[in-house]
N, C-alpha and C. Protein backbone atom coordinates (compact mmCIF):
# COMPACT_ATOMS: atom_id res chain seq x y z
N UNK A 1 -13.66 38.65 28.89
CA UNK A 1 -12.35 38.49 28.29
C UNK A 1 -11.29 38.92 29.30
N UNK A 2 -10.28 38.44 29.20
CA UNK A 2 -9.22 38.50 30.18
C UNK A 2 -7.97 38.80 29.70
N UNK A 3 -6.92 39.79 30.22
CA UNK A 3 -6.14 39.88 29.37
C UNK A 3 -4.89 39.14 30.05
N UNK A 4 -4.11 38.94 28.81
CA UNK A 4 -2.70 37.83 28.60
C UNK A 4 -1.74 38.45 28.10
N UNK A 5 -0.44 38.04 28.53
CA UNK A 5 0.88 37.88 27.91
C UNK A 5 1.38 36.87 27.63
N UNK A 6 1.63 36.96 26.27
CA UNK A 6 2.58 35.54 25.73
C UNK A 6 3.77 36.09 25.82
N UNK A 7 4.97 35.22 26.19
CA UNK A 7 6.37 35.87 25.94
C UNK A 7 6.64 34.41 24.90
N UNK A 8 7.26 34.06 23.88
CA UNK A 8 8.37 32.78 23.45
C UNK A 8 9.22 33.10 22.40
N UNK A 9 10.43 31.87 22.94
CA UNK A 9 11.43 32.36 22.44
C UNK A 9 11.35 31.80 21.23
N UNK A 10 12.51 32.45 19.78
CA UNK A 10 11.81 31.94 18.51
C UNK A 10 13.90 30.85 18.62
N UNK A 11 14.20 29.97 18.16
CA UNK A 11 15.29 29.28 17.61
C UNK A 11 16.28 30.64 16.69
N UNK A 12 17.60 30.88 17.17
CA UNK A 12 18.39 32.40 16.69
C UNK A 12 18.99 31.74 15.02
N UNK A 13 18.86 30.79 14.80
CA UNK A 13 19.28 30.60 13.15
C UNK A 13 17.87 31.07 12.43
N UNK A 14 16.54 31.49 12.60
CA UNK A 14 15.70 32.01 12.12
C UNK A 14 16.44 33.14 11.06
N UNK A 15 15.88 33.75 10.06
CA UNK A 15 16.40 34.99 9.43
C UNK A 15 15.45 36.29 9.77
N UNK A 16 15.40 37.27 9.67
CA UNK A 16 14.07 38.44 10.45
C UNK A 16 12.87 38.10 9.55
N UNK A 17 12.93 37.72 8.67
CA UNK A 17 11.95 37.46 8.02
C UNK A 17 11.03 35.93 8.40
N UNK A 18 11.73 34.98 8.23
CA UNK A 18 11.12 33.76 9.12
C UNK A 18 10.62 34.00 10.60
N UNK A 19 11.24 35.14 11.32
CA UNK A 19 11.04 35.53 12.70
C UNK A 19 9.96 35.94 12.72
N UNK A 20 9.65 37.31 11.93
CA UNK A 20 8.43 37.86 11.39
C UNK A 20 7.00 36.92 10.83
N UNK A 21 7.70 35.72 9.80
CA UNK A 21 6.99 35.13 9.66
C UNK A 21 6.05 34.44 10.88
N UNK A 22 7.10 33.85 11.64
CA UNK A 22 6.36 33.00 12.55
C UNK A 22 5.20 33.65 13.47
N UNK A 23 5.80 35.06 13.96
CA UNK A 23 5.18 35.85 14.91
C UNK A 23 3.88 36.19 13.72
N UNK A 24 3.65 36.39 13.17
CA UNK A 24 2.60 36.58 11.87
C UNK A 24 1.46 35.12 12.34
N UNK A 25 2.49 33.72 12.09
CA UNK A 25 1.40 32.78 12.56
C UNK A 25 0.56 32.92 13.53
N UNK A 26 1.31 33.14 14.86
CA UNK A 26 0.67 33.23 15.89
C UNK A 26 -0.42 34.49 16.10
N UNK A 27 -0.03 36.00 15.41
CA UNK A 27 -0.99 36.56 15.81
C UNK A 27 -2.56 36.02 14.52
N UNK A 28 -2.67 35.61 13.85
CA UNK A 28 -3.25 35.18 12.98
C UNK A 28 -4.26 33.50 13.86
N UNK A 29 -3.25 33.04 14.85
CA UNK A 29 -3.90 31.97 15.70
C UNK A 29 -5.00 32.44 16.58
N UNK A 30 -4.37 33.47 17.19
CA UNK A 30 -5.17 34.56 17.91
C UNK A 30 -6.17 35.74 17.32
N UNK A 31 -6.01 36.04 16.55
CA UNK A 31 -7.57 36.73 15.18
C UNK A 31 -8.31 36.00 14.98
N UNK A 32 -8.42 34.39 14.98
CA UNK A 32 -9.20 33.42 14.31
C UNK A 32 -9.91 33.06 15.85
N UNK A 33 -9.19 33.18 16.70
CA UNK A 33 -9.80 33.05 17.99
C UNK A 33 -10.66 34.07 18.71
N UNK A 34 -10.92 35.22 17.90
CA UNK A 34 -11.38 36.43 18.11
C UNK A 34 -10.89 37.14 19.42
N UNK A 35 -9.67 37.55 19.49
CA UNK A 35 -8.74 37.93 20.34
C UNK A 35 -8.12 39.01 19.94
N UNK A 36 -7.82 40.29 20.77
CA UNK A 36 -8.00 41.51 20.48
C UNK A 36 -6.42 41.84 20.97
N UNK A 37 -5.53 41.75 19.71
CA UNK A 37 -4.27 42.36 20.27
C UNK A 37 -3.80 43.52 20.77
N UNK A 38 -2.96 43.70 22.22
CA UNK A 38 -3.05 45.54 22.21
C UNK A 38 -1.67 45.63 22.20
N UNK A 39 -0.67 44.71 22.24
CA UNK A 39 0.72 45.38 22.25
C UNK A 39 1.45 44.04 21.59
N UNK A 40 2.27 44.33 21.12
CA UNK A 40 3.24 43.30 20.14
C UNK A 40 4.88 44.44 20.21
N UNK A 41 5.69 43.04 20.72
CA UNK A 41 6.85 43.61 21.25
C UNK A 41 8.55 42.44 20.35
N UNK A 42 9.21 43.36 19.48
CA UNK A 42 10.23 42.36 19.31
C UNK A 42 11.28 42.62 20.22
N UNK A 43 11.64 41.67 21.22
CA UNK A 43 12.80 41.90 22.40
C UNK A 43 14.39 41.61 21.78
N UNK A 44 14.55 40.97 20.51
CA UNK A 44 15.51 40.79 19.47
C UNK A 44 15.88 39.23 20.08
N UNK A 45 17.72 38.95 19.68
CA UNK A 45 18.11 38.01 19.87
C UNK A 45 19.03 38.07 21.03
N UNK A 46 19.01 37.40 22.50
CA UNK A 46 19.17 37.53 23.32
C UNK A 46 20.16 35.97 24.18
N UNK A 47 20.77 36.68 24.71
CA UNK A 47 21.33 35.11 25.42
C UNK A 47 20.14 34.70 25.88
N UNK A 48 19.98 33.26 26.37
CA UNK A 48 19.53 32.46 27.12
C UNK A 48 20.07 31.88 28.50
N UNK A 49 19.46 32.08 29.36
CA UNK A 49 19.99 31.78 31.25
C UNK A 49 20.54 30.48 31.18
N UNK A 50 20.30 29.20 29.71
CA UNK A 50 20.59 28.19 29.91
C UNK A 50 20.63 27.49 29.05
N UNK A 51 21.73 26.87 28.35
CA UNK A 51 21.49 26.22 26.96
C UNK A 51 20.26 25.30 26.79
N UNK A 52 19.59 25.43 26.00
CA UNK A 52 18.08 24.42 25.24
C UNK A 52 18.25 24.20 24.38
N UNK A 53 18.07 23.22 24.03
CA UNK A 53 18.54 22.52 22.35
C UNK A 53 19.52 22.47 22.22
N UNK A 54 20.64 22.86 23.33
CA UNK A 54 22.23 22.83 22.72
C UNK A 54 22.15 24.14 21.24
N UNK A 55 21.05 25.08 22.39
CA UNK A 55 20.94 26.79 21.75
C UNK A 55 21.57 27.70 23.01
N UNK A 56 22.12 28.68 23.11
CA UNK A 56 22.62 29.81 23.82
C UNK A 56 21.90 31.03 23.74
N UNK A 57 20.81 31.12 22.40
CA UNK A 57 20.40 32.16 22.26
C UNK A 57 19.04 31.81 21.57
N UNK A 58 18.62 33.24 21.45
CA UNK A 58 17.19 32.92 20.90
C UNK A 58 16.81 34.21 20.50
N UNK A 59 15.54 34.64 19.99
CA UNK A 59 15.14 35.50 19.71
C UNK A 59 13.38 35.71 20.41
N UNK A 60 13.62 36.68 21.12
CA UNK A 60 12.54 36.56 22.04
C UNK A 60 10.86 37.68 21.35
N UNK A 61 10.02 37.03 21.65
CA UNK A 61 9.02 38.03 21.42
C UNK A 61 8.08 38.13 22.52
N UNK A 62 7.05 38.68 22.47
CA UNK A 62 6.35 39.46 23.19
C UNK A 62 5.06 39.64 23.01
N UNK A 63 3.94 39.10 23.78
CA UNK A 63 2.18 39.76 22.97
C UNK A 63 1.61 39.64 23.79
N UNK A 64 1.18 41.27 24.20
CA UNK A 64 -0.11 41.39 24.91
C UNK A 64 -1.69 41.19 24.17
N UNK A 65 -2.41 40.40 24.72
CA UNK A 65 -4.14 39.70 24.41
C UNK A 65 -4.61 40.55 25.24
N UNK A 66 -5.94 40.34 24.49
CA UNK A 66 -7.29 40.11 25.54
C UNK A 66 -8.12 39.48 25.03
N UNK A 67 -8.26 37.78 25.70
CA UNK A 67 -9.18 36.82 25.02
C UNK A 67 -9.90 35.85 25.96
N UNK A 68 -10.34 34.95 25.12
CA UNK A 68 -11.18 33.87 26.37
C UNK A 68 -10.43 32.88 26.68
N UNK A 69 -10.08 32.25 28.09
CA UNK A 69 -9.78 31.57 28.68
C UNK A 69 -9.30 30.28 27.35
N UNK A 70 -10.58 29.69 26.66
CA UNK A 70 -10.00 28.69 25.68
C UNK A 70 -9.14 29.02 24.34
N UNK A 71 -8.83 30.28 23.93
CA UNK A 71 -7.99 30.47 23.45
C UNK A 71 -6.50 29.89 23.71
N UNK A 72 -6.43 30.14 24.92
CA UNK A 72 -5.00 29.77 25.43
C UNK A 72 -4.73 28.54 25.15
N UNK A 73 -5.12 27.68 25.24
CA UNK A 73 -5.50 25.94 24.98
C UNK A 73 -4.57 25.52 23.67
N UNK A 74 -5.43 26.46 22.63
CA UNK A 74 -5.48 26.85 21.22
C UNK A 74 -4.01 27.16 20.93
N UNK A 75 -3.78 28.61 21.59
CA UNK A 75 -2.21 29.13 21.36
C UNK A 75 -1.53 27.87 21.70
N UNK A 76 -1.18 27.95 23.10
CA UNK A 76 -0.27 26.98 23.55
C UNK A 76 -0.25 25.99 22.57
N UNK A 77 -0.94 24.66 21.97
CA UNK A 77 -1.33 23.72 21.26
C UNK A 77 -0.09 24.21 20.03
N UNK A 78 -0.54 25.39 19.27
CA UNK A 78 0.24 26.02 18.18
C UNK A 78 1.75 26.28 18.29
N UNK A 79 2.22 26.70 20.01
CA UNK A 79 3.76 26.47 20.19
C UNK A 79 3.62 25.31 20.17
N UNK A 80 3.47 24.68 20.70
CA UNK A 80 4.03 22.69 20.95
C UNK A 80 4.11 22.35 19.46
N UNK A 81 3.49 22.61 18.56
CA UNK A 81 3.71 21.84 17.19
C UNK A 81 4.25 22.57 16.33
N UNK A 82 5.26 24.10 16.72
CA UNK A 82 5.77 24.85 15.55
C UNK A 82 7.08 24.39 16.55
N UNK A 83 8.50 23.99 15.47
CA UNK A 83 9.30 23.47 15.91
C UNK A 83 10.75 24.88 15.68
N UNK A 84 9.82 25.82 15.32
CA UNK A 84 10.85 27.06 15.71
C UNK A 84 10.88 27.74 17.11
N UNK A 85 9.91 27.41 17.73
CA UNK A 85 9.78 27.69 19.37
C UNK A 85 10.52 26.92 20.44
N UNK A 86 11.33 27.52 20.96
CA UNK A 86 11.93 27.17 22.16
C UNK A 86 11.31 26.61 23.13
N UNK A 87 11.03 27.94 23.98
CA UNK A 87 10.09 27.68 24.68
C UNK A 87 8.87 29.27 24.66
N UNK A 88 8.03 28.93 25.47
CA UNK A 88 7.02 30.07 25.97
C UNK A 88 6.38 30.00 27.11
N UNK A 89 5.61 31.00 27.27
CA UNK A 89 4.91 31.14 28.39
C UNK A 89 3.96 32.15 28.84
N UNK A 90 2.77 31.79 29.02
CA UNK A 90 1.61 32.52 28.92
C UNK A 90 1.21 32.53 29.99
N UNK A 91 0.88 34.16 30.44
CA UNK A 91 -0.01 34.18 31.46
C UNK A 91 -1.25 35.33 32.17
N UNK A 92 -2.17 35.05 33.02
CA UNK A 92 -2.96 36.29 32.91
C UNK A 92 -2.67 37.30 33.43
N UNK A 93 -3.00 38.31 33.26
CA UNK A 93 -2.51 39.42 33.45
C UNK A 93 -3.27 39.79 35.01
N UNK A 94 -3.08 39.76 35.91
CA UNK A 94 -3.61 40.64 37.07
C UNK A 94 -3.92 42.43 36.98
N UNK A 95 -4.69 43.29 37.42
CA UNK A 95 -4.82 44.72 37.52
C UNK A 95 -3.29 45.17 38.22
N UNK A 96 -2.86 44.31 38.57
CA UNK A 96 -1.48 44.92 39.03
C UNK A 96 -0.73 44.85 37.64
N UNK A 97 -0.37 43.81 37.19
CA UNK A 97 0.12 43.57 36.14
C UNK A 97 -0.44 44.25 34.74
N UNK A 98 -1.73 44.12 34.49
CA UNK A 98 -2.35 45.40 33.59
C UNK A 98 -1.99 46.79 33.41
N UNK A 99 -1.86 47.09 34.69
CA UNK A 99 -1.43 48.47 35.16
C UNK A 99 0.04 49.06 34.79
N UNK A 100 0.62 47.84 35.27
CA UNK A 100 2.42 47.99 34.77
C UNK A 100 2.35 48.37 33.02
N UNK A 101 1.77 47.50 32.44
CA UNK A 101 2.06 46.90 30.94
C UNK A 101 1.73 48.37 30.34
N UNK A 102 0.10 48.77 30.70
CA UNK A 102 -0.28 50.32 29.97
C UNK A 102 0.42 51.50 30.65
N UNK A 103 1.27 51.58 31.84
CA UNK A 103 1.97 52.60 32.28
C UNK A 103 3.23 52.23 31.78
N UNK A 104 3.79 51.04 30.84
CA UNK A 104 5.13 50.95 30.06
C UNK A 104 5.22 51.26 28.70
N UNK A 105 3.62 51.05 28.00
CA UNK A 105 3.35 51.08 27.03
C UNK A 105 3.38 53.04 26.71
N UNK A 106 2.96 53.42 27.40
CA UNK A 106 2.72 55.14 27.67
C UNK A 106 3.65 55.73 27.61
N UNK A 107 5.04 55.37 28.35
CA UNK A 107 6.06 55.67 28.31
C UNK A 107 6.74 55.48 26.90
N UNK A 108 6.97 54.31 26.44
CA UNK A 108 7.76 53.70 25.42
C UNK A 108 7.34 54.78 24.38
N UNK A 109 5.85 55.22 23.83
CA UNK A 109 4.65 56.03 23.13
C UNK A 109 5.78 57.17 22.99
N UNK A 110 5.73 57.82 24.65
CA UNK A 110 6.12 59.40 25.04
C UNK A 110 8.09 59.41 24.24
N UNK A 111 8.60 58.23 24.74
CA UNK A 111 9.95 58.41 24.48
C UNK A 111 9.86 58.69 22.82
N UNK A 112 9.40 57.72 21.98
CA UNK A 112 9.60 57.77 20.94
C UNK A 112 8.65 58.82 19.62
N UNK A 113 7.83 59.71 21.14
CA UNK A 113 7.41 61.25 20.73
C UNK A 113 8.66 61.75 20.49
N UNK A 114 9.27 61.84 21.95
CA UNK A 114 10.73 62.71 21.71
C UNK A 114 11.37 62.57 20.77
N UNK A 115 11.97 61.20 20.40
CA UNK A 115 12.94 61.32 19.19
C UNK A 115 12.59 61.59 17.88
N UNK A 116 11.29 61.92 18.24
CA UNK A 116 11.00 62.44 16.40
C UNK A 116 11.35 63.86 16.30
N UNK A 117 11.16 64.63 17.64
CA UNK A 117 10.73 65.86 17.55
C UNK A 117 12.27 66.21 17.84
C-alpha cells in the first residue's frame, strides 16, 4: 500500500453541509476500496489563482490515504462524475513527502494541545 494525497476543490455555492456531504462521498469511495484514512483536512473557502467555471472561489479539501495503486483509478473516476468538483489532484506521497505530512500533522496535534490547556 502506498500512501496518497487527494487535494479538490468543492464549487463555493455548496452550503457546509452539502460540503460535508460530498467529502462524506468520497471518504466512503475510499472505505469500499479498503483504504486506510490517516488525515482529513477542511482548508475552507478560498480564492482561486484563476477563474474555472466562471468560479473565483472554491472550497478546498484535503485527504491523506494509504491504498492500492487501483484505487486511484476508482477515486479519480468519482471526481469526473460528481459535478460539485472543480478540480483535484492526487498524488503519491514520497518518504520525503510522508515525512513533511506526519511532522505537520504532530504539530497541528501539539498546537491545539495548547489551546485547550
Amino acid at each position: 500500500m502506498n500512501n496518497y494525497e487527494t487535494v479538490f476543490i468543492l464549487t463555493p455555492v455548496l452550503s457546509d453541509a452539502q460540503v460535508k456531504e460530498a467529502v462524506e462521498k468520497f471518504k466512503k469511495v475510499l472505505d469500499a476500496e479498503n483504504a486506510e484514512i490517516v488525515s482529513e483536512e477542511n482548508w475552507g473557502l478560498r480564492k482561486l489563482a484563476y477563474p474555472i467555471q466562471k468560479k473565483t472561489t472554491g472550497s478546498y479539501q484535503m485527504i491523506e490515504f494509504k491504498a492500492n495503486p487501483t484505487t486511484i483509478a476508482t477515486l479519480e473516476t468519482q471526481f469526473r462524475r460528481d459535478e460539485r468538483v472543480i478540480r483535484f489532484l492526487t498524488f503519491r506521497q514520497d518518504k520525503y513527502a510522508f515525512e513533511y505530512a506526519e511532522k505537520r500533522r504532530r504539530l497541528k496535534t501539539s498546537k491545539e494541545t495548547e489551546k485547550e490547556n
